[in-house]
PDB file of N, CA and C in Angstrom:
ATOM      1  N   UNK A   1      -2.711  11.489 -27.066  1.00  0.00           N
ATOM      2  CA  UNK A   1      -2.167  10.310 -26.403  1.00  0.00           C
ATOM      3  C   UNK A   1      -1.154  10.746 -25.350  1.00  0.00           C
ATOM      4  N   UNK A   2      -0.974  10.434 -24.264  1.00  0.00           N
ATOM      5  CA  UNK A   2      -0.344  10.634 -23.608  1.00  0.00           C
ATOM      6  C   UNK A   2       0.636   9.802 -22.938  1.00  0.00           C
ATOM      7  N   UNK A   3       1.889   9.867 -22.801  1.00  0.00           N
ATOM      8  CA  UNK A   3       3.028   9.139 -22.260  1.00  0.00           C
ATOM      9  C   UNK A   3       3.160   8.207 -21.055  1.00  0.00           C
ATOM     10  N   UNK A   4       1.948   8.573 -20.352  1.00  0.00           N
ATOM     11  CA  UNK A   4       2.192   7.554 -19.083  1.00  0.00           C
ATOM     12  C   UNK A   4       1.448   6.053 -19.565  1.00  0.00           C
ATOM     13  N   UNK A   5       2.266   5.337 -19.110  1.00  0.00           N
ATOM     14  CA  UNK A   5       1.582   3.698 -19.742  1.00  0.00           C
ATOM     15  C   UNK A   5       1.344   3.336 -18.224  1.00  0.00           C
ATOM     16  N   UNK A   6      -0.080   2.415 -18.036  1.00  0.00           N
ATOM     17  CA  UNK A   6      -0.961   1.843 -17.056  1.00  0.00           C
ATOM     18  C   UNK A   6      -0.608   0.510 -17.169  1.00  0.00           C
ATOM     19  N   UNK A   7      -0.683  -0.118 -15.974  1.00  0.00           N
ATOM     20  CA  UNK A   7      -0.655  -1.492 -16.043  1.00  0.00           C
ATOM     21  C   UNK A   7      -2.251  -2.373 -16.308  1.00  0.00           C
ATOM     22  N   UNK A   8      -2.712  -1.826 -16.943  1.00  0.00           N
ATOM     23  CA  UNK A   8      -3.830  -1.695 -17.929  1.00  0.00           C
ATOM     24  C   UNK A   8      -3.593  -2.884 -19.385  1.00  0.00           C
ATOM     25  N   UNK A   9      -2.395  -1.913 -19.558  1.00  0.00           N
ATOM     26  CA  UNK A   9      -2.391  -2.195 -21.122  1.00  0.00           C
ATOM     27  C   UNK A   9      -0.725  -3.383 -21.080  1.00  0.00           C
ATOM     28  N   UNK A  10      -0.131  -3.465 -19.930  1.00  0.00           N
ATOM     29  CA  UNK A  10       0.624  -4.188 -19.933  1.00  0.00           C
ATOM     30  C   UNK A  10       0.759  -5.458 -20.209  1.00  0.00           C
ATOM     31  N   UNK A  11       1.953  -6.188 -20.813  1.00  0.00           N
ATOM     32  CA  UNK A  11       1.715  -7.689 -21.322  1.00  0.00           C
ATOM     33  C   UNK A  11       2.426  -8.361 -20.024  1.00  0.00           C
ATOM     34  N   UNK A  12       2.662  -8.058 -18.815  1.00  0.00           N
ATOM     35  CA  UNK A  12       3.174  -8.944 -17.727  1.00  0.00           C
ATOM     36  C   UNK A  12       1.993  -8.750 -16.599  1.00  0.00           C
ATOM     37  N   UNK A  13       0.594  -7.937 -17.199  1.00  0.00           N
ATOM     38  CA  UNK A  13      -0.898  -7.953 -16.623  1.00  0.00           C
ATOM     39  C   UNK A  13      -1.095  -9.479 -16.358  1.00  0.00           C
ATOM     40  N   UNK A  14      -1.064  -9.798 -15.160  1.00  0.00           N
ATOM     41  CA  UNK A  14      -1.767 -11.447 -15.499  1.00  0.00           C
ATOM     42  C   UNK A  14      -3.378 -11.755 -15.067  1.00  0.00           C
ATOM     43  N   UNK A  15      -3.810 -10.166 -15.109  1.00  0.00           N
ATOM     44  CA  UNK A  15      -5.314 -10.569 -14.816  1.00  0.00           C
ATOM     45  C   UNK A  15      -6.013 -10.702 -16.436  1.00  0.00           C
ATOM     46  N   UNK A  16      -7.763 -11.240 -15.548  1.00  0.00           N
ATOM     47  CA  UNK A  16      -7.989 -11.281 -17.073  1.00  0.00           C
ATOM     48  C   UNK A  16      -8.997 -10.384 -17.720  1.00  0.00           C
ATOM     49  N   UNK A  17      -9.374 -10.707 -18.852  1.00  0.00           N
ATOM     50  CA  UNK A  17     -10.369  -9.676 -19.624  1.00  0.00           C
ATOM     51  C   UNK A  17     -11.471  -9.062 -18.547  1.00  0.00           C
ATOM     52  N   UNK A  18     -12.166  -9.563 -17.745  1.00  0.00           N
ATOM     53  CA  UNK A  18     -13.162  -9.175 -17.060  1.00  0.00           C
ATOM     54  C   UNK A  18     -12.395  -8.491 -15.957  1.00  0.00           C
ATOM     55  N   UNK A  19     -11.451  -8.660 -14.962  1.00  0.00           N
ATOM     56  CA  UNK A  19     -10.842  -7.914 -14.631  1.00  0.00           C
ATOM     57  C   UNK A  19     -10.269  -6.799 -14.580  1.00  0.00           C
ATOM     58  N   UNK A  20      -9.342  -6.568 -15.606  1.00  0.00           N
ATOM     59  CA  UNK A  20      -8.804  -5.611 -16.805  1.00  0.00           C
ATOM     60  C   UNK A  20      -9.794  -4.790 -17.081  1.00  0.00           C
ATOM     61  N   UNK A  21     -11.348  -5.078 -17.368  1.00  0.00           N
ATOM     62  CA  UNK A  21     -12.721  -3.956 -18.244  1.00  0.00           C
ATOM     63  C   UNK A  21     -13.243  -3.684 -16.594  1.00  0.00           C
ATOM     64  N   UNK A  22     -13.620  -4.667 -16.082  1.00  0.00           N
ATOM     65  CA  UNK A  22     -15.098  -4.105 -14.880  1.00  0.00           C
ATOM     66  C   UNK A  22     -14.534  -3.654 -13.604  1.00  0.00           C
ATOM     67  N   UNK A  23     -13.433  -3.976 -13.001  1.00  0.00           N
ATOM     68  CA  UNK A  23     -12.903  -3.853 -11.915  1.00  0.00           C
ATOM     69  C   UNK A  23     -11.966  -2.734 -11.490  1.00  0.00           C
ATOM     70  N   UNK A  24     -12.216  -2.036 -11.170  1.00  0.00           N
ATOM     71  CA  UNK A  24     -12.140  -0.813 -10.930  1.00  0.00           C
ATOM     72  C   UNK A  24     -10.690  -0.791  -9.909  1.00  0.00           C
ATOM     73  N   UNK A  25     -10.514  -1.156  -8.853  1.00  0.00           N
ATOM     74  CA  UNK A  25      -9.233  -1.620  -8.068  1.00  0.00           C
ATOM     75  C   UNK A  25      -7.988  -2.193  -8.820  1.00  0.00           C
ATOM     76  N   UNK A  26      -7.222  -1.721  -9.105  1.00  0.00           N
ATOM     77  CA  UNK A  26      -5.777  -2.561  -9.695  1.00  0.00           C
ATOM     78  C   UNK A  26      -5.068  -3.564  -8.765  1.00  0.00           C
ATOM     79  N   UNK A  27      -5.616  -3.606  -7.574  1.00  0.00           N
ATOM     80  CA  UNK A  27      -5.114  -4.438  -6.672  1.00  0.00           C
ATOM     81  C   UNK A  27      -5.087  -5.656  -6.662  1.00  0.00           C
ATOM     82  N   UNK A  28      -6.283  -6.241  -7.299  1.00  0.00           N
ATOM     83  CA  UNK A  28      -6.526  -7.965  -7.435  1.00  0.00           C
ATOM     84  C   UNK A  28      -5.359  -8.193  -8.885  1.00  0.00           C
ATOM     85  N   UNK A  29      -4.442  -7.185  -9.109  1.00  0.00           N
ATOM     86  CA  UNK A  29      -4.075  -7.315 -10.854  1.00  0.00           C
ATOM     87  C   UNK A  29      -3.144  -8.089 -10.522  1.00  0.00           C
ATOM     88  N   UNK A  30      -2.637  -9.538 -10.720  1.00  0.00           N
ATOM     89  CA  UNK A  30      -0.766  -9.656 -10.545  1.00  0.00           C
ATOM     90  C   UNK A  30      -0.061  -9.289 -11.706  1.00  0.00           C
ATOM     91  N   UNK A  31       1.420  -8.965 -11.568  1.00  0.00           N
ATOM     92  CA  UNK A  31       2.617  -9.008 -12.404  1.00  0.00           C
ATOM     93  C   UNK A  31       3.148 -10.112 -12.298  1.00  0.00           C
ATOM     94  N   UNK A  32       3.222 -10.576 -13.466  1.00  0.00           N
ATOM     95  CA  UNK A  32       4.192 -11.879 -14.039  1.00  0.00           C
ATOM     96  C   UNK A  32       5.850 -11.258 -13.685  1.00  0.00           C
ATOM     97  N   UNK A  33       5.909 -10.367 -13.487  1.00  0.00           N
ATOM     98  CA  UNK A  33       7.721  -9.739 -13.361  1.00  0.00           C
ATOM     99  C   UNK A  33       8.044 -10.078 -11.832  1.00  0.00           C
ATOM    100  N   UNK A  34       7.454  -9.763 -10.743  1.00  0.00           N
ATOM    101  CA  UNK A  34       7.514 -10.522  -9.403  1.00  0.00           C
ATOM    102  C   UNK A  34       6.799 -11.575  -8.715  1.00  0.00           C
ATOM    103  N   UNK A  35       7.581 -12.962  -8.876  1.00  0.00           N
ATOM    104  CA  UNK A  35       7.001 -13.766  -7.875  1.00  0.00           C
ATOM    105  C   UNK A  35       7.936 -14.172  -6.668  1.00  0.00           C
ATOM    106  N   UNK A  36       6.767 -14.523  -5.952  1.00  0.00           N
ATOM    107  CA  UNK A  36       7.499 -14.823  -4.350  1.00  0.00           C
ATOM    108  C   UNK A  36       7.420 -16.569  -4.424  1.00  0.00           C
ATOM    109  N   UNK A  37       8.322 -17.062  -4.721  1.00  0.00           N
ATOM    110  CA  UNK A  37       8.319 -18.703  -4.409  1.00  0.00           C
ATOM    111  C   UNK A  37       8.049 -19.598  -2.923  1.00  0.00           C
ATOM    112  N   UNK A  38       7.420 -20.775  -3.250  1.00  0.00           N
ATOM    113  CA  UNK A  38       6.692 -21.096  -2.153  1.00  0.00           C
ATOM    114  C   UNK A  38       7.317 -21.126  -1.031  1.00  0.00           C
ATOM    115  N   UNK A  39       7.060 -21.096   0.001  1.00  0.00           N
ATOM    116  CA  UNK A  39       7.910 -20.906   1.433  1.00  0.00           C
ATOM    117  C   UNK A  39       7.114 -22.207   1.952  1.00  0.00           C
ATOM    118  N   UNK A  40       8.555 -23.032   2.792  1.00  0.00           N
ATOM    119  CA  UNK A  40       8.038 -23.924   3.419  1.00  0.00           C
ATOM    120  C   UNK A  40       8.264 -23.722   5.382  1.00  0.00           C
ATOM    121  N   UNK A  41       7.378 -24.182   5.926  1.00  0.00           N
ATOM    122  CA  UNK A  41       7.098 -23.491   7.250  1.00  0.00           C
ATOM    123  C   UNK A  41       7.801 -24.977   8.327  1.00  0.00           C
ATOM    124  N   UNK A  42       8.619 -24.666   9.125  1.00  0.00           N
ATOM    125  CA  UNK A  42       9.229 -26.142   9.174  1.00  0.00           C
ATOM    126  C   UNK A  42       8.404 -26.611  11.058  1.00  0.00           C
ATOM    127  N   UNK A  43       8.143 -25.199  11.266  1.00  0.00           N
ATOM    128  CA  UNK A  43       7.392 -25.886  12.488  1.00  0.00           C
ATOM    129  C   UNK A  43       5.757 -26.610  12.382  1.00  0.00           C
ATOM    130  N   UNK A  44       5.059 -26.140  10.923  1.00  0.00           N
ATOM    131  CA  UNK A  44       3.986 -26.384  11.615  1.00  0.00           C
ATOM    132  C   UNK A  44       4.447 -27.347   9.858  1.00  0.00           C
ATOM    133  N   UNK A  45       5.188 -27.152   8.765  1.00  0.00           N
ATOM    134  CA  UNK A  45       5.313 -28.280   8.115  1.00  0.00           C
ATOM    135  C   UNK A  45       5.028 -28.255   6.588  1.00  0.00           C
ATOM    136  N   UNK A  46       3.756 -27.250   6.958  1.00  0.00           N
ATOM    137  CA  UNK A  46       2.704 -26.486   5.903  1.00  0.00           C
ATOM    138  C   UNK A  46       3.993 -25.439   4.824  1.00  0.00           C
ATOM    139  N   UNK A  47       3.089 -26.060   3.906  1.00  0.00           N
ATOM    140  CA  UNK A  47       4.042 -24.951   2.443  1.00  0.00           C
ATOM    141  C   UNK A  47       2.903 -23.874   2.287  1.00  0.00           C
ATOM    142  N   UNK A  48       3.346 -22.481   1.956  1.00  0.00           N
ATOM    143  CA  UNK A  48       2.831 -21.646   1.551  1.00  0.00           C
ATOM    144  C   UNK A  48       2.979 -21.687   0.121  1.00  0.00           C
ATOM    145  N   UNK A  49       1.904 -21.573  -0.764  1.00  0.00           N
ATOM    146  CA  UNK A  49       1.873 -21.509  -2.129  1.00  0.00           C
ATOM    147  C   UNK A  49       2.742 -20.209  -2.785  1.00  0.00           C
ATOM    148  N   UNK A  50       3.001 -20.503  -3.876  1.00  0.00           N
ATOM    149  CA  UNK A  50       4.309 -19.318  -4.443  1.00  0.00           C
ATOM    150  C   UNK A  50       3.250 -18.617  -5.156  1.00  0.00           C
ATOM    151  N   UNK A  51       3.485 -16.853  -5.169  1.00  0.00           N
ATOM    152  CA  UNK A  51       2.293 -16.174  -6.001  1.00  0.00           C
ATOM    153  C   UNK A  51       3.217 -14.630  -6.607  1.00  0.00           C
ATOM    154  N   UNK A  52       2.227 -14.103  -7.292  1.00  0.00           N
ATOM    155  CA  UNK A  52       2.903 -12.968  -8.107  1.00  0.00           C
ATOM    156  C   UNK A  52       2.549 -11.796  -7.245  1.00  0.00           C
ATOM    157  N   UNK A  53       2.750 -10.684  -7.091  1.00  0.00           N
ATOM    158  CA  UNK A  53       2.727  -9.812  -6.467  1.00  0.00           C
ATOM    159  C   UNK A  53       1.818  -8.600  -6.975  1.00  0.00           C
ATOM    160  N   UNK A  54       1.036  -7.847  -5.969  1.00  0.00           N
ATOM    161  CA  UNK A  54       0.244  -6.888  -7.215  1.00  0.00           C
ATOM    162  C   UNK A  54       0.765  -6.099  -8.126  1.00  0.00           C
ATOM    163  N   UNK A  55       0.080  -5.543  -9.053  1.00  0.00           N
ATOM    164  CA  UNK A  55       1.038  -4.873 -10.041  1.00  0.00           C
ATOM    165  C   UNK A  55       1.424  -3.404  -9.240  1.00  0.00           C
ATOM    166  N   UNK A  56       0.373  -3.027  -8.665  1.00  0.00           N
ATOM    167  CA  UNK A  56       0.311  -1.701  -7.487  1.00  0.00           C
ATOM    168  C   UNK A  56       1.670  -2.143  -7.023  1.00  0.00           C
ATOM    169  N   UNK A  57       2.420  -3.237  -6.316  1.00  0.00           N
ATOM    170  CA  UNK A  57       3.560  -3.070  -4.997  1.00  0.00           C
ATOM    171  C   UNK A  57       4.147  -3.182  -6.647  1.00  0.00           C
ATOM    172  N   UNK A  58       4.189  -3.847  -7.562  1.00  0.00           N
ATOM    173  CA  UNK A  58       5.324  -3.984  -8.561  1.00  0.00           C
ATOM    174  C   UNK A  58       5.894  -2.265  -8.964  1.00  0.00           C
ATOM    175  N   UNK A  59       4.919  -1.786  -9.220  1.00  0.00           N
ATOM    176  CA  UNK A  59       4.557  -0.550  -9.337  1.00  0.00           C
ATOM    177  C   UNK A  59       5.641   0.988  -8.306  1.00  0.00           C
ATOM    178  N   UNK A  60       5.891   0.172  -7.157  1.00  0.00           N
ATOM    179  CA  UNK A  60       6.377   1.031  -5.893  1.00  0.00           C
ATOM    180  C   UNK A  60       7.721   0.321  -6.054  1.00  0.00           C
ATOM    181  N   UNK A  61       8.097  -0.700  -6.223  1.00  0.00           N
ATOM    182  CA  UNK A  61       9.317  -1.312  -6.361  1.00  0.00           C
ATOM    183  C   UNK A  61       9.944  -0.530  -7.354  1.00  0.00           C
ATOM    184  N   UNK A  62      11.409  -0.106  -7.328  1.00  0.00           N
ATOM    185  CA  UNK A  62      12.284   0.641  -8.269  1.00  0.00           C
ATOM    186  C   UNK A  62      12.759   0.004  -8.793  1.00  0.00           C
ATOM    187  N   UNK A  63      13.281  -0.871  -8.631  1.00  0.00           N
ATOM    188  CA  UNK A  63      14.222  -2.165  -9.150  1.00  0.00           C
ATOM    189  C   UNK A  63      13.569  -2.722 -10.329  1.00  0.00           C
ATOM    190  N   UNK A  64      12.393  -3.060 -10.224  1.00  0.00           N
ATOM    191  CA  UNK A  64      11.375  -3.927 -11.061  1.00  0.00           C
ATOM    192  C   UNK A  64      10.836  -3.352 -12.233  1.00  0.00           C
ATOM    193  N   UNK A  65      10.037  -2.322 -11.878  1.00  0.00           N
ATOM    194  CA  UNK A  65       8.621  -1.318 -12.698  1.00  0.00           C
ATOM    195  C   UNK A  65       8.872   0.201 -12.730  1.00  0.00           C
ATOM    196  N   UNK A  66       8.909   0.391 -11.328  1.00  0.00           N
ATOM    197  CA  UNK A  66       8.660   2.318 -10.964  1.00  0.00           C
ATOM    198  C   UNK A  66       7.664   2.473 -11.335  1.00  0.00           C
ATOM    199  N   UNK A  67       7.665   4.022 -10.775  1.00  0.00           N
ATOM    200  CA  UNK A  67       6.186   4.494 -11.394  1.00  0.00           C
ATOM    201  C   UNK A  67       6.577   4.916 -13.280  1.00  0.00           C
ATOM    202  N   UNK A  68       7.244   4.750 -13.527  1.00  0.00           N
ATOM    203  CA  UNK A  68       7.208   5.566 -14.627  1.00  0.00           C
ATOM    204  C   UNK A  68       7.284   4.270 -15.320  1.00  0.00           C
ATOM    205  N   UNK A  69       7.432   2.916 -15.281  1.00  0.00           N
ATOM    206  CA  UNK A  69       7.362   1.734 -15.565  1.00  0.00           C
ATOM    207  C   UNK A  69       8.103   1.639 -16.692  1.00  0.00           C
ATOM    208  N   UNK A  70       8.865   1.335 -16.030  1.00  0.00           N
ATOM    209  CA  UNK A  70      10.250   0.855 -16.603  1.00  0.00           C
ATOM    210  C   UNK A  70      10.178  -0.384 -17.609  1.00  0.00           C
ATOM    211  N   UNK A  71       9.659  -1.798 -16.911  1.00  0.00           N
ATOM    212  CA  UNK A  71       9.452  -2.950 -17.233  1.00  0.00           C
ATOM    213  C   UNK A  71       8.106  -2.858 -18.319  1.00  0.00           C
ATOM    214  N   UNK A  72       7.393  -2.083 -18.785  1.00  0.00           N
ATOM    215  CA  UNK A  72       6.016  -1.809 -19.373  1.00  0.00           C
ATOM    216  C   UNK A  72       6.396  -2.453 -20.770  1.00  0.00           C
ATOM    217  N   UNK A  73       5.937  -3.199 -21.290  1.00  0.00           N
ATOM    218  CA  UNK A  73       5.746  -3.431 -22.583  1.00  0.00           C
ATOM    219  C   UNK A  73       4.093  -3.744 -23.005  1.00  0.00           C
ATOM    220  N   UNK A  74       3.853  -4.001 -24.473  1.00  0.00           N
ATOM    221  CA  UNK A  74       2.345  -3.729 -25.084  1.00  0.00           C
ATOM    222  C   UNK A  74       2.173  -4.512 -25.032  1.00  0.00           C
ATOM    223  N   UNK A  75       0.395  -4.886 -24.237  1.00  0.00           N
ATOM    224  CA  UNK A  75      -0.208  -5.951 -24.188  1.00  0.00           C
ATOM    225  C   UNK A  75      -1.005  -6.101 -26.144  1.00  0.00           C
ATOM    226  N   UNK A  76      -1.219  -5.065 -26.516  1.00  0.00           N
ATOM    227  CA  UNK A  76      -1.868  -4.865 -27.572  1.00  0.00           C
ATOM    228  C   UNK A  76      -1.225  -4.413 -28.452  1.00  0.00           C
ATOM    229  N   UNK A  77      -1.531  -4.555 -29.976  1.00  0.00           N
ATOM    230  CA  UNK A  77      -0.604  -4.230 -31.596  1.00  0.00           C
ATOM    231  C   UNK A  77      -0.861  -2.526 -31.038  1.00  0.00           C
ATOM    232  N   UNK A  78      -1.718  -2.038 -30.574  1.00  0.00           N
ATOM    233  CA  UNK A  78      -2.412  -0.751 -30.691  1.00  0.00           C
ATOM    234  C   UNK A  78      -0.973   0.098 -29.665  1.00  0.00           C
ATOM    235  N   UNK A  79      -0.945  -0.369 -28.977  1.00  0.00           N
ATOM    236  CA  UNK A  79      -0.562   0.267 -28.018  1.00  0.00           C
ATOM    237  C   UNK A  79       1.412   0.353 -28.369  1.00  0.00           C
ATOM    238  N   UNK A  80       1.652  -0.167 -29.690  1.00  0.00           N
ATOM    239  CA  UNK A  80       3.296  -0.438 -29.964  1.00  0.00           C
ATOM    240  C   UNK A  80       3.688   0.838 -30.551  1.00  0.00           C
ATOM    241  N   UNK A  81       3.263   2.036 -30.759  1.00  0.00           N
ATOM    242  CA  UNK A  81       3.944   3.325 -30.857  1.00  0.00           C
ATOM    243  C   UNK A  81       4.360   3.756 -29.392  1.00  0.00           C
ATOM    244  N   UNK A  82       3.323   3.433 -28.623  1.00  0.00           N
ATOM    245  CA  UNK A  82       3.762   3.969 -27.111  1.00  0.00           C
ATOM    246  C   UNK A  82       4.875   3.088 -26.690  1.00  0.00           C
ATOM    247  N   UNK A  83       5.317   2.070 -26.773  1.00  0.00           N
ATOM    248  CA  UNK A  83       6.287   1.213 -26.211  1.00  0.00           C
ATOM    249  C   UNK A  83       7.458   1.744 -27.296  1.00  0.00           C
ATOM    250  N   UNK A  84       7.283   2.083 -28.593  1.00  0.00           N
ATOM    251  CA  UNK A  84       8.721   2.823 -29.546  1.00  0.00           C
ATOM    252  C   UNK A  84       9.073   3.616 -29.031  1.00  0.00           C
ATOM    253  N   UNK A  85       7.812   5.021 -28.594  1.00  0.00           N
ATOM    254  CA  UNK A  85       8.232   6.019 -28.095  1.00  0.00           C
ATOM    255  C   UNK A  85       9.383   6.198 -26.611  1.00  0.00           C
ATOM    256  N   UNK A  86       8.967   5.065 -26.503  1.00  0.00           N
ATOM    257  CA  UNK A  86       9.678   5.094 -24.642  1.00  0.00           C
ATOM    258  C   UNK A  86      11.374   4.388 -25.004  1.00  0.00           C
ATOM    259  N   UNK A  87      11.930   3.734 -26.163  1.00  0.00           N
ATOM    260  CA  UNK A  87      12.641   2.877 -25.890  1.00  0.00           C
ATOM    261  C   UNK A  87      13.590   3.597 -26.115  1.00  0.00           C
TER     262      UNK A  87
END
């Protein structure tokens, strides 16, 4: 087993099962840990919808995740020695 935890196995993953197994890109993945709230546009009037950010930029953010993922907790019972080990 090895120490690096994926945003794979993460419980702030907000993609879903089919995502998570077939999809090969982590990019479509959001994090529940960064959202951007809706922005409203005053010239043309139009609101931009509020959304979560990929887990990839969550990922590059220091503050948030890092790479060494800071914010990582177990999406799965399986995976709760690796989240002891880190704390």
């Amino acid at each position: 087993m090895t120490d690096a935890v994926t945003c794979k196995t993460c419980r702030h993953n907000r993609a879903n099962w089919m995502e998570r197994t077939f999809n090969v890109s982590t990019w479509s993945w959001q994090c529940s840990l960064d959202y951007n709230p809706p922005e409203y546009d005053p010239v043309t009037g139009a609101t931009r919808p509020g959304r979560h950010e990929s887990c990839n930029v969550v990922r590059v953010k220091e503050k948030i995740c890092g790479k060494d993922g800071k914010a990582w907790e177990p999406c799965y019972k399986r995976d709760l020695f690796a989240y002891l080990k880190r704390i």
